[in-house]
N, C-alpha and C. Protein backbone atom coordinates (compact mmCIF):
# COMPACT_ATOMS: atom_id res chain seq x y z
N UNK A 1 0.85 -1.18 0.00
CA UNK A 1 0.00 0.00 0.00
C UNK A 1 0.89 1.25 0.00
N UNK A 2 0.63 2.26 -0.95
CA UNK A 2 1.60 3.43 -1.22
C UNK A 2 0.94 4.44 -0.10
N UNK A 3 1.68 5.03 0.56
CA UNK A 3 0.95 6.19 1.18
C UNK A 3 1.28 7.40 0.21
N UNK A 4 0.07 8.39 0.29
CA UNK A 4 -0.17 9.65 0.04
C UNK A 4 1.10 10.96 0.51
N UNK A 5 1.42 11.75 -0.76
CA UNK A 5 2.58 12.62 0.34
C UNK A 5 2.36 13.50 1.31
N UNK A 6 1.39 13.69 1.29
CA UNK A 6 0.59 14.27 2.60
C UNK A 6 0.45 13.50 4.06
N UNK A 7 0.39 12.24 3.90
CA UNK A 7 0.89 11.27 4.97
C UNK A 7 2.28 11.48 5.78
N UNK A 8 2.65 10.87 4.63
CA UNK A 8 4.09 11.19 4.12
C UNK A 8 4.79 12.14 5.13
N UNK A 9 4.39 12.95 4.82
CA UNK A 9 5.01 13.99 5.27
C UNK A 9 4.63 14.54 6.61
N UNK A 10 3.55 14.00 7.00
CA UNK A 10 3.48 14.57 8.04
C UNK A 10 3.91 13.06 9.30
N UNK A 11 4.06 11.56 8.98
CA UNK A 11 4.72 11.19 9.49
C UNK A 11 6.03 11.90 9.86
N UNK A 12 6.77 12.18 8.63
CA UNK A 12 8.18 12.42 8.97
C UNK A 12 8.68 13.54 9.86
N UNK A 13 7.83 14.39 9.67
CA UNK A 13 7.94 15.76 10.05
C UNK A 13 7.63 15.67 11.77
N UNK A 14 6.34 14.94 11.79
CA UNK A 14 6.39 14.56 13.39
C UNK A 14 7.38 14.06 13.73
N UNK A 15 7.82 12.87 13.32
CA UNK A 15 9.26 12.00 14.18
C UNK A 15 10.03 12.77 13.89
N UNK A 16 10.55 13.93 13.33
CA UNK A 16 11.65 14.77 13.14
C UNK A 16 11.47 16.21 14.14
N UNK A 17 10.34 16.53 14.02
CA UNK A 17 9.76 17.29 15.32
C UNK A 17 10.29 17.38 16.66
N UNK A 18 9.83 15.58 16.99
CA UNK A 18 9.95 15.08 18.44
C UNK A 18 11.66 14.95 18.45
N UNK A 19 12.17 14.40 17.59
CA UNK A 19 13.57 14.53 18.13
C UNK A 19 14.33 15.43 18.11
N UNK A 20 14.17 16.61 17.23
CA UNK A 20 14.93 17.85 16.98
C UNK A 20 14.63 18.71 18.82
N UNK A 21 13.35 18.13 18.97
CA UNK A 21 13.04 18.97 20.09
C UNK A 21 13.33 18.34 21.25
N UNK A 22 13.55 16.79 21.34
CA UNK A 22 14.56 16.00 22.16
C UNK A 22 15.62 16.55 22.83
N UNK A 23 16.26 17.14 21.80
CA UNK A 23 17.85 17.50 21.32
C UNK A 23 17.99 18.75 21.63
N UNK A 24 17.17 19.15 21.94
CA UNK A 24 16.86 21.36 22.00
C UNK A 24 17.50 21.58 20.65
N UNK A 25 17.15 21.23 19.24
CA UNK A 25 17.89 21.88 18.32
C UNK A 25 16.77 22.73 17.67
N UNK A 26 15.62 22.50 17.96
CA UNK A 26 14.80 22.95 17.00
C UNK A 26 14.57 24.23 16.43
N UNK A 27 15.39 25.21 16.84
CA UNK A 27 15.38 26.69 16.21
C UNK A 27 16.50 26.39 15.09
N UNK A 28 17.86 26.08 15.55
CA UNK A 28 18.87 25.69 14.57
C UNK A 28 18.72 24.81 13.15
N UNK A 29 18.20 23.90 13.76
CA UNK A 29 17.50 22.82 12.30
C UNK A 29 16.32 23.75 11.83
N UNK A 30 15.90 23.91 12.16
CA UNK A 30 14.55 25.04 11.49
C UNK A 30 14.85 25.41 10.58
N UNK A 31 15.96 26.71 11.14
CA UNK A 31 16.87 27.28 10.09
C UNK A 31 17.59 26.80 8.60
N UNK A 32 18.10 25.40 9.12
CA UNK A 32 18.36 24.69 8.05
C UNK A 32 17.55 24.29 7.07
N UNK A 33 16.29 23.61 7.32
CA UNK A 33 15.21 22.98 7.34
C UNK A 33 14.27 24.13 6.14
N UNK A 34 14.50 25.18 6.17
CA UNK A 34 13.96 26.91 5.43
C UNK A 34 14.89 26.69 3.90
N UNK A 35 16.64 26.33 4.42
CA UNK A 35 17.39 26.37 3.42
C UNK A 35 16.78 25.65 2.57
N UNK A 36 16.52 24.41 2.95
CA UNK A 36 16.77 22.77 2.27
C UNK A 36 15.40 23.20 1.38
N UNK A 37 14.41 24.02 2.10
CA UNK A 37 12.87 23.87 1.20
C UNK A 37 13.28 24.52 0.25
N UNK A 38 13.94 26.16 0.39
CA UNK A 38 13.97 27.08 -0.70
C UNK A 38 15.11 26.42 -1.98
N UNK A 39 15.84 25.17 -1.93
CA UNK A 39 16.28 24.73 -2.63
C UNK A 39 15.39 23.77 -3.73
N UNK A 40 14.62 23.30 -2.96
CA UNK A 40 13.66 22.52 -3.81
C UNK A 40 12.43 23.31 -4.30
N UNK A 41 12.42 24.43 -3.30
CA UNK A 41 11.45 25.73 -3.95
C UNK A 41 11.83 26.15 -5.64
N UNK A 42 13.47 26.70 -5.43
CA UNK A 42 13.89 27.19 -6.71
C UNK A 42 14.07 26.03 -7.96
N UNK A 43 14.01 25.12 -7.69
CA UNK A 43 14.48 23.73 -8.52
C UNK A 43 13.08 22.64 -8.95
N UNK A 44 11.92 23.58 -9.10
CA UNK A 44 10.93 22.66 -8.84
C UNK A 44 10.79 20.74 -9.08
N UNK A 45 12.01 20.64 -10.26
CA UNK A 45 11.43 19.32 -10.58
C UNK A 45 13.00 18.68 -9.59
N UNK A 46 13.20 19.29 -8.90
CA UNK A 46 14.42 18.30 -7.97
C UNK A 46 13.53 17.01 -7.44
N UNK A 47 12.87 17.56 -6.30
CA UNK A 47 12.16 16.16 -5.96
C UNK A 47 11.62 14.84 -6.63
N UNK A 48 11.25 15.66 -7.99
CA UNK A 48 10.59 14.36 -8.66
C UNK A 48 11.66 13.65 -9.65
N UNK A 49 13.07 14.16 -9.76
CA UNK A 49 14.10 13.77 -10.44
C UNK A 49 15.10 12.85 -9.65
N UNK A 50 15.03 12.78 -8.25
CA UNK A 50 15.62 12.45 -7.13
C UNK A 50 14.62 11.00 -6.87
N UNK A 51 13.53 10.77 -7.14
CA UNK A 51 12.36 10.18 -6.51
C UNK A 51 12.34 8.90 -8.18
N UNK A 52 12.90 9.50 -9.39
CA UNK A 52 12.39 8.76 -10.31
C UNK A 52 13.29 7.44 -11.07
N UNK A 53 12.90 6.53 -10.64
CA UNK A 53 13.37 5.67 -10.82
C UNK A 53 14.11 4.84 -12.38
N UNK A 54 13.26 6.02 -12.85
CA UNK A 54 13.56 5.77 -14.87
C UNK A 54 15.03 6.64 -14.67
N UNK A 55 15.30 7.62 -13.98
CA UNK A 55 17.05 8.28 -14.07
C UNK A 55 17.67 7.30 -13.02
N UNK A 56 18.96 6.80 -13.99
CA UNK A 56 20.08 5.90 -13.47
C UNK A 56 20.50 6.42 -12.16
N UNK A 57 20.83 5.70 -11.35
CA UNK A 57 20.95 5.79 -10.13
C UNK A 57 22.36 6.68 -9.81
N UNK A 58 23.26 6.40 -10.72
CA UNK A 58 24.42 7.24 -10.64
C UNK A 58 24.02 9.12 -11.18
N UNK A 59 23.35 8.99 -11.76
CA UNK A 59 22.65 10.58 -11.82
C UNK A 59 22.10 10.80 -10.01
N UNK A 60 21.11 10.14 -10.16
CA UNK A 60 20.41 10.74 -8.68
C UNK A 60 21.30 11.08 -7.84
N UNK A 61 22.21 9.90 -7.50
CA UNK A 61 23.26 9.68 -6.52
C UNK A 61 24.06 11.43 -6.76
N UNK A 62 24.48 11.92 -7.82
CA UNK A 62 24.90 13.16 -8.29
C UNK A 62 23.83 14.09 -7.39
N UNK A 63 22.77 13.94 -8.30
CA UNK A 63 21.67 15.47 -7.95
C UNK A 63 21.18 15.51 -6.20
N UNK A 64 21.42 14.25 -5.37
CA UNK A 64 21.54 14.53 -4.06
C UNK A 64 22.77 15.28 -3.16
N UNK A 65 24.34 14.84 -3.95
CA UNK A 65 25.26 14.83 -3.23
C UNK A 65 25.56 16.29 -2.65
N UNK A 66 24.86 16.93 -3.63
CA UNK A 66 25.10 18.70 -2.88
C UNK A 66 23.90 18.54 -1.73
N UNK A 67 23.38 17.96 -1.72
CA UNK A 67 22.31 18.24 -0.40
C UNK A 67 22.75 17.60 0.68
N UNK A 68 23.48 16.77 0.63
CA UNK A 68 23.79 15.79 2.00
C UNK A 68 25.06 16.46 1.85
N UNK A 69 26.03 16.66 0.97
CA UNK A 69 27.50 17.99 1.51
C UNK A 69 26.74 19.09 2.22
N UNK A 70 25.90 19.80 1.63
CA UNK A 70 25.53 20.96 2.52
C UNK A 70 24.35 20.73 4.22
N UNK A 71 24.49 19.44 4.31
CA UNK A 71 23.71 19.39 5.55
C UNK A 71 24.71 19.06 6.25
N UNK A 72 24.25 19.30 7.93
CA UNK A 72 24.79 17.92 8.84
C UNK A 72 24.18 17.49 9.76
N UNK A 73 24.56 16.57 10.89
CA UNK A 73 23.70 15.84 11.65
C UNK A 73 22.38 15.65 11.37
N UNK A 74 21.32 16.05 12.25
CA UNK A 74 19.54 15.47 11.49
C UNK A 74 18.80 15.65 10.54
N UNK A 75 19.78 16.86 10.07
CA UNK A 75 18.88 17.01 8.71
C UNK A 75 19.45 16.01 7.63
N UNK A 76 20.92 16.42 8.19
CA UNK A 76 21.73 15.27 7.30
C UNK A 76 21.30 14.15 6.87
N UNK A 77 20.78 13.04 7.96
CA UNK A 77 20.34 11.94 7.89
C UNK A 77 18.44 11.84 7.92
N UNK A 78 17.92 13.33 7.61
CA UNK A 78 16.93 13.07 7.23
C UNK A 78 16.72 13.37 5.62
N UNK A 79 17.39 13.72 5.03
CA UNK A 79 18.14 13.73 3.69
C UNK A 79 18.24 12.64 3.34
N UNK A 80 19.14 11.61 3.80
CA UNK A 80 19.37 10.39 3.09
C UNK A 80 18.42 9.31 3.43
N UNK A 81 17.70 9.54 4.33
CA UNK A 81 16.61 8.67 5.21
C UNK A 81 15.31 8.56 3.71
N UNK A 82 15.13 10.00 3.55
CA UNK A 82 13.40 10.53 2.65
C UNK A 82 13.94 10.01 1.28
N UNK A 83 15.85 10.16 0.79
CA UNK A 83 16.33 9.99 -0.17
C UNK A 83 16.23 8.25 -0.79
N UNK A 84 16.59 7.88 0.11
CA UNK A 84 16.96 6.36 0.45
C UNK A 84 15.03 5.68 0.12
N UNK A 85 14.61 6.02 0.95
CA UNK A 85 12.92 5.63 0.56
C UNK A 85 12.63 6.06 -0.35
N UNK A 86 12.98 6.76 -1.39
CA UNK A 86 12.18 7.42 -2.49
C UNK A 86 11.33 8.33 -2.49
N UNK A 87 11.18 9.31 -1.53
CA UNK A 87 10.42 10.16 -0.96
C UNK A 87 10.60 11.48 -1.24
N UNK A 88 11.41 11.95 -1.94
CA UNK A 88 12.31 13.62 -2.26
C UNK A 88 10.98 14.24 -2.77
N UNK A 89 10.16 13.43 -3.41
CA UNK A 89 9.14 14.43 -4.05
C UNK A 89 7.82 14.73 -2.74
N UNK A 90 7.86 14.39 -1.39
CA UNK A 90 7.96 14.88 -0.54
C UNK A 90 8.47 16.08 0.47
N UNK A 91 9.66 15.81 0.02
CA UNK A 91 10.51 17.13 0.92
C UNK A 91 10.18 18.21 1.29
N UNK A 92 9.58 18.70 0.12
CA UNK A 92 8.68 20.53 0.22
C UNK A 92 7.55 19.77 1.61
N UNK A 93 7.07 19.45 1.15
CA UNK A 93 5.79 18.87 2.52
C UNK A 93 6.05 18.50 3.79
N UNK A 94 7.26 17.70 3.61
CA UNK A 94 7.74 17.21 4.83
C UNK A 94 8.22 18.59 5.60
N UNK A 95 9.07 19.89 5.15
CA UNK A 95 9.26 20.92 5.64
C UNK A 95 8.25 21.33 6.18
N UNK A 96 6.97 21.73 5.23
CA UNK A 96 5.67 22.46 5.56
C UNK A 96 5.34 22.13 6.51
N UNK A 97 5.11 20.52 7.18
CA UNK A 97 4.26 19.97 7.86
C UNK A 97 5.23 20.50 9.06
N UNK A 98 6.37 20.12 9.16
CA UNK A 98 7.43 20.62 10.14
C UNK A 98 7.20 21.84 10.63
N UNK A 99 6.79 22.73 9.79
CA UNK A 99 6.87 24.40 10.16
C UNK A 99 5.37 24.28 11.31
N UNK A 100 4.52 23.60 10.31
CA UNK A 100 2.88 23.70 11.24
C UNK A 100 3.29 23.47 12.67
N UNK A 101 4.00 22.33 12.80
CA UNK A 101 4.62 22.11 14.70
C UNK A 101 5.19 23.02 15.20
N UNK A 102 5.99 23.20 13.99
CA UNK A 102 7.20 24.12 14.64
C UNK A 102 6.38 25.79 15.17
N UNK A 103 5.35 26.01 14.50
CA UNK A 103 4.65 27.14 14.66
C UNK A 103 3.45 26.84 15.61
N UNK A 104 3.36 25.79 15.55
CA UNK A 104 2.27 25.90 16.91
C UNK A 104 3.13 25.49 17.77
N UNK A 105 4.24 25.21 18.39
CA UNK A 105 4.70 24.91 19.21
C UNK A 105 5.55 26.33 20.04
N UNK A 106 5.78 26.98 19.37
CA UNK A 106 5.78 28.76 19.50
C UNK A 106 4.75 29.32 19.41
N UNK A 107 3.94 29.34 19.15
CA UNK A 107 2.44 29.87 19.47
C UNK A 107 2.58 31.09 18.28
N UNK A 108 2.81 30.78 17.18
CA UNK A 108 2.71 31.92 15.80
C UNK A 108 2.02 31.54 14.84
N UNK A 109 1.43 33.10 14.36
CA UNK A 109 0.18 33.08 13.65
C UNK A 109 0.66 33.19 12.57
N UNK A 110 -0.16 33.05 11.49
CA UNK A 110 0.03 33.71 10.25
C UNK A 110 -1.12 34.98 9.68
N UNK A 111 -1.26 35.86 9.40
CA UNK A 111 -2.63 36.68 8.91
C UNK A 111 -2.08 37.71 7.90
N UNK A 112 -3.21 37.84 7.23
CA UNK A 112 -3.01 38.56 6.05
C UNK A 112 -4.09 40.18 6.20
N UNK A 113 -3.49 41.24 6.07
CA UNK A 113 -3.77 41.95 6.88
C UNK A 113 -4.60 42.84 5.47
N UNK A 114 -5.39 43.24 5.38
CA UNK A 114 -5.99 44.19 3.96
C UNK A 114 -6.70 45.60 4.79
N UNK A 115 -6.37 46.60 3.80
CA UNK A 115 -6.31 48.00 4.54
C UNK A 115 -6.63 48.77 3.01
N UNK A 116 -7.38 49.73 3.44
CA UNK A 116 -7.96 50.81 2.02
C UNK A 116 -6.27 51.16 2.05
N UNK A 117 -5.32 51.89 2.69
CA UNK A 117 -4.44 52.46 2.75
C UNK A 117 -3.06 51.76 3.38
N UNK A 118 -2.03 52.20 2.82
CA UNK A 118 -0.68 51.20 2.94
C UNK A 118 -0.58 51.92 5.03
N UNK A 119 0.04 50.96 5.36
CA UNK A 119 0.29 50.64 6.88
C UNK A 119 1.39 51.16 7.21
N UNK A 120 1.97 52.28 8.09
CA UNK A 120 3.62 51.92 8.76
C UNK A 120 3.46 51.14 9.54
N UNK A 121 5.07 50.87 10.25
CA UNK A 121 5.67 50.08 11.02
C UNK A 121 4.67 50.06 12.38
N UNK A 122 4.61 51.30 12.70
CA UNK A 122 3.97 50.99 14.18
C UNK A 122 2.71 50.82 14.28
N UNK A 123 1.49 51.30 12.94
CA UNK A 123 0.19 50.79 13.25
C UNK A 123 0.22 49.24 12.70
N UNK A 124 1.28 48.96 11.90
CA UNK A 124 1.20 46.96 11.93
C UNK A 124 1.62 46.53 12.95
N UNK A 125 2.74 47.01 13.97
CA UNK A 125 2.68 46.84 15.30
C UNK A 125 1.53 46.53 15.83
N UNK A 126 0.52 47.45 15.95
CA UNK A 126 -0.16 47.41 16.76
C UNK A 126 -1.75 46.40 16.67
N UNK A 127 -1.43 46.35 14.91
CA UNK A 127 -2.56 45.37 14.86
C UNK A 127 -2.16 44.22 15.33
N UNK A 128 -0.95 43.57 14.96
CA UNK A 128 0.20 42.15 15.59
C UNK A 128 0.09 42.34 16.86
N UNK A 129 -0.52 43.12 17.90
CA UNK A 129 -0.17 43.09 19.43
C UNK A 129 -1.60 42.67 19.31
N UNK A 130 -2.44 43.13 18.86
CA UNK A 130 -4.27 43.69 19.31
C UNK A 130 -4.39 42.18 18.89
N UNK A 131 -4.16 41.45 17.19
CA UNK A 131 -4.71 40.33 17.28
C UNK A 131 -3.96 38.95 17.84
N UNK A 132 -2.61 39.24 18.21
CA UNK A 132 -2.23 38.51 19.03
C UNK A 132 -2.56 38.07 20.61
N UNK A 133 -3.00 39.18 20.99
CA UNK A 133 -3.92 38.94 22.31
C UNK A 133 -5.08 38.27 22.13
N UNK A 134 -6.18 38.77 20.70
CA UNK A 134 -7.09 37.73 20.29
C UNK A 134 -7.38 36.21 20.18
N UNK A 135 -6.17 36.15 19.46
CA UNK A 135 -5.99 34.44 19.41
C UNK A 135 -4.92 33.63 20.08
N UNK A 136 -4.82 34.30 20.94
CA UNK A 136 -3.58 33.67 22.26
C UNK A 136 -2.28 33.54 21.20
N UNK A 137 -1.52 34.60 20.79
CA UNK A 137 -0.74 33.68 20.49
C UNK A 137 0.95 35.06 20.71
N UNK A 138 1.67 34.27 20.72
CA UNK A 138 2.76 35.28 20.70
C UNK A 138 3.13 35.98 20.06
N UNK A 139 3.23 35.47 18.53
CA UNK A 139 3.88 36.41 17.58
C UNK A 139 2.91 36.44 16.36
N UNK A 140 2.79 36.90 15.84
CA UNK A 140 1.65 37.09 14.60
C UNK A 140 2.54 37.74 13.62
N UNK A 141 2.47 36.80 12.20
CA UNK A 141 3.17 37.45 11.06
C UNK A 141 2.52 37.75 9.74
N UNK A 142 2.66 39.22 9.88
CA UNK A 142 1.57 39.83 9.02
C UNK A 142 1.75 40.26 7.73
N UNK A 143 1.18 39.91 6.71
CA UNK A 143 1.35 39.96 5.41
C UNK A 143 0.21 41.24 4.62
N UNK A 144 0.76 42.58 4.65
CA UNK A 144 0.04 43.35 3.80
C UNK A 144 -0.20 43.91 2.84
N UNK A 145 -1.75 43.99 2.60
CA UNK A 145 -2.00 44.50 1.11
C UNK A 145 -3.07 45.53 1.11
N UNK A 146 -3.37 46.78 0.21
CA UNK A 146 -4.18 47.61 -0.32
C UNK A 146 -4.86 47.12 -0.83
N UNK A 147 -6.43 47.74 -0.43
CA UNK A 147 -7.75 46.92 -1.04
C UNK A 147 -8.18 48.44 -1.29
N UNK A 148 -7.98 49.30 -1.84
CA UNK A 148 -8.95 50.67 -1.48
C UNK A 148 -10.45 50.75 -1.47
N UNK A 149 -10.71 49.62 -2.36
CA UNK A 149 -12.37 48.96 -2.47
C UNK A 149 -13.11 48.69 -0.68
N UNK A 150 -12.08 48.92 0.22
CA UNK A 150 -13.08 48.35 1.27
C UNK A 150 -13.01 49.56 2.33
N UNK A 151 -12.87 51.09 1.45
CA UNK A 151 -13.16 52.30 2.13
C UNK A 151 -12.31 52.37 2.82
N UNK A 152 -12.43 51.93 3.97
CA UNK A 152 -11.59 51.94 5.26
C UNK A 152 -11.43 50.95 6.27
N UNK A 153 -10.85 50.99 7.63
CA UNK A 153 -10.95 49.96 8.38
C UNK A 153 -10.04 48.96 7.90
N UNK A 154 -10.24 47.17 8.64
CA UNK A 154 -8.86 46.23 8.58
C UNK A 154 -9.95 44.97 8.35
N UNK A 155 -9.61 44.40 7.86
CA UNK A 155 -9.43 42.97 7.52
C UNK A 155 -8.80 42.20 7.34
N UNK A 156 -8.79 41.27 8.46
CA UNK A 156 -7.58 40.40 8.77
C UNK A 156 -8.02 38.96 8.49
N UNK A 157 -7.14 38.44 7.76
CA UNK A 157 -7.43 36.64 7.26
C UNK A 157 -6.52 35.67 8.00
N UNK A 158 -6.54 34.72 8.46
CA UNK A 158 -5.89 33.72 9.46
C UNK A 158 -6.66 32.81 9.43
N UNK A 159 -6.04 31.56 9.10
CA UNK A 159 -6.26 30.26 9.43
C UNK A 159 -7.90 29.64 9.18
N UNK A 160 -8.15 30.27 8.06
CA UNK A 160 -9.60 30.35 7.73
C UNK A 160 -10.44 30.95 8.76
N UNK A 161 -10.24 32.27 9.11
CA UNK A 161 -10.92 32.96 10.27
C UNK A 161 -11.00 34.73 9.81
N UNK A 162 -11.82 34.73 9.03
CA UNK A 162 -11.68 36.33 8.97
C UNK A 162 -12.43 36.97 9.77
N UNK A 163 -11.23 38.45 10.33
CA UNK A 163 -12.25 39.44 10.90
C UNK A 163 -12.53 40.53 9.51
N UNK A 164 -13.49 41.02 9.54
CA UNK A 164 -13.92 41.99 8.36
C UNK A 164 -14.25 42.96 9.52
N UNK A 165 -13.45 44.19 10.04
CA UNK A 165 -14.03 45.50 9.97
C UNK A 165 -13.92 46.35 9.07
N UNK A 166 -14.26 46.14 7.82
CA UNK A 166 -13.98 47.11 6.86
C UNK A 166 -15.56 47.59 6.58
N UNK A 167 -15.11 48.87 6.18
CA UNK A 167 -16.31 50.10 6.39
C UNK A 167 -17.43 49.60 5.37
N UNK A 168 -16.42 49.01 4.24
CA UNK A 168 -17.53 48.42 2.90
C UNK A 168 -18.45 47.21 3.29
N UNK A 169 -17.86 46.80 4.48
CA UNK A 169 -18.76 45.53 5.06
C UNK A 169 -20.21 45.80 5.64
N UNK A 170 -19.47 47.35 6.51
CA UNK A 170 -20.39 47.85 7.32
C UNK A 170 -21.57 48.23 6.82
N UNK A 171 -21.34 49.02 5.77
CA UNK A 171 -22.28 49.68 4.66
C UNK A 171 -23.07 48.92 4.14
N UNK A 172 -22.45 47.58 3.88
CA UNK A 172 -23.32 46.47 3.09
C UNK A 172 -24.02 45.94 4.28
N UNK A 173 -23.68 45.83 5.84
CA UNK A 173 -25.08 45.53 6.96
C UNK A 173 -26.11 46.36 7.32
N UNK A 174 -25.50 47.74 7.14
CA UNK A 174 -26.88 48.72 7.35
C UNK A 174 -27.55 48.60 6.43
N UNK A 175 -27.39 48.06 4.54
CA UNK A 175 -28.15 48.46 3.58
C UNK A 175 -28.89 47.47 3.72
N UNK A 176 -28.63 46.18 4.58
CA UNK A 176 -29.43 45.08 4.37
C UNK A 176 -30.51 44.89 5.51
N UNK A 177 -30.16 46.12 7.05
CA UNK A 177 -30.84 46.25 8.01
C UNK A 177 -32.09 47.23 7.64
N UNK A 178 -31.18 47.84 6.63
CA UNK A 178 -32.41 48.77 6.02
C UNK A 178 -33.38 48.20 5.12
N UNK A 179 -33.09 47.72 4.11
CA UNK A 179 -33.96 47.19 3.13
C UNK A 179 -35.29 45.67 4.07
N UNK A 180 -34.76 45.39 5.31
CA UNK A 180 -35.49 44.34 5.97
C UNK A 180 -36.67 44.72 6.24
């Protein structure tokens, strides 16, 4: 029975989880762990060239060897571990799933922040403090964009959870309190 790379990956990422965090390495490998994705980020068909069994083994053996030179210790041998199983076209996932622990285990958000008007530094401060107190969490990392369509006010997206205070929302509940 083949498992799914979504399985996949989130097996690995757990047992790599629990021991990185065994080890207290888990900020350090993290770090690494960011490298290793944005390599297979920029290289899209690495994984599936690493994983394919129709390229001679002395190629693959090639297109890994810069990845296991540039690692060491757990990532190292989680490199040749995912490599060794045939799993590379995993890797991007196996990271992802890693980050989800790794981010709930620090208590960080992700949200996408939409504003009629571009934001400085200290009122995105202050939305990252306001909705971090909201959803218990420590750090909130906020991604913004100009909507000028929604008048005014914030709308914030997270984890399939939007808040909409935007003025265009508002407008559209009075017109519908009105027309009732």
């Amino acid at each position: 029975m083949s498992l799914d790379k979504v399985t996949v990956a989130k097996r690995y990422s757990k047992a790599l989880f629990e021991l990185l965090q065994s080890n207290g390495q888990l900020d350090a490998d993290y770090e690494d762990l960011k490298q290793l994705r944005k390599v297979f980020q920029d290289n899209p068909q690495l994984g599936s060239a690493l994983t394919d069994n129709s390229l001679a083994l002395a190629k693959r053996e090639a297109l890994v060897k810069p990845l296991l030179d540039s690692t060491e210790g757990t990532i190292h041998n989680l490199v040749r571990m995912v490599y060794d199983y045939g799993r590379m076209d995993a890797m991007v996932e196996i990271i992802d799933q890693f980050q989800k622990l790794y981010d709930e285990h620090n208590q960080t958000v992700y949200a996408d922040v939409t504003t009629a008007v571009a934001l400085d530094d200290k009122q995105l401060d202050k939305i990252k403090s306001g909705y971090a107190k909201r959803v218990g969490a420590k750090q909130v990392v906020l991604t913004s964009k100009v909507d000028t369509s929604i008048i005014g006010g914030v709308i914030i997206k997270s984890a399939g959870t939007i808040f909409d205070g935007s003025i265009k929302t508002k407008i559209r509940r009075l017109r519908q309190t009105l027309l009732v």
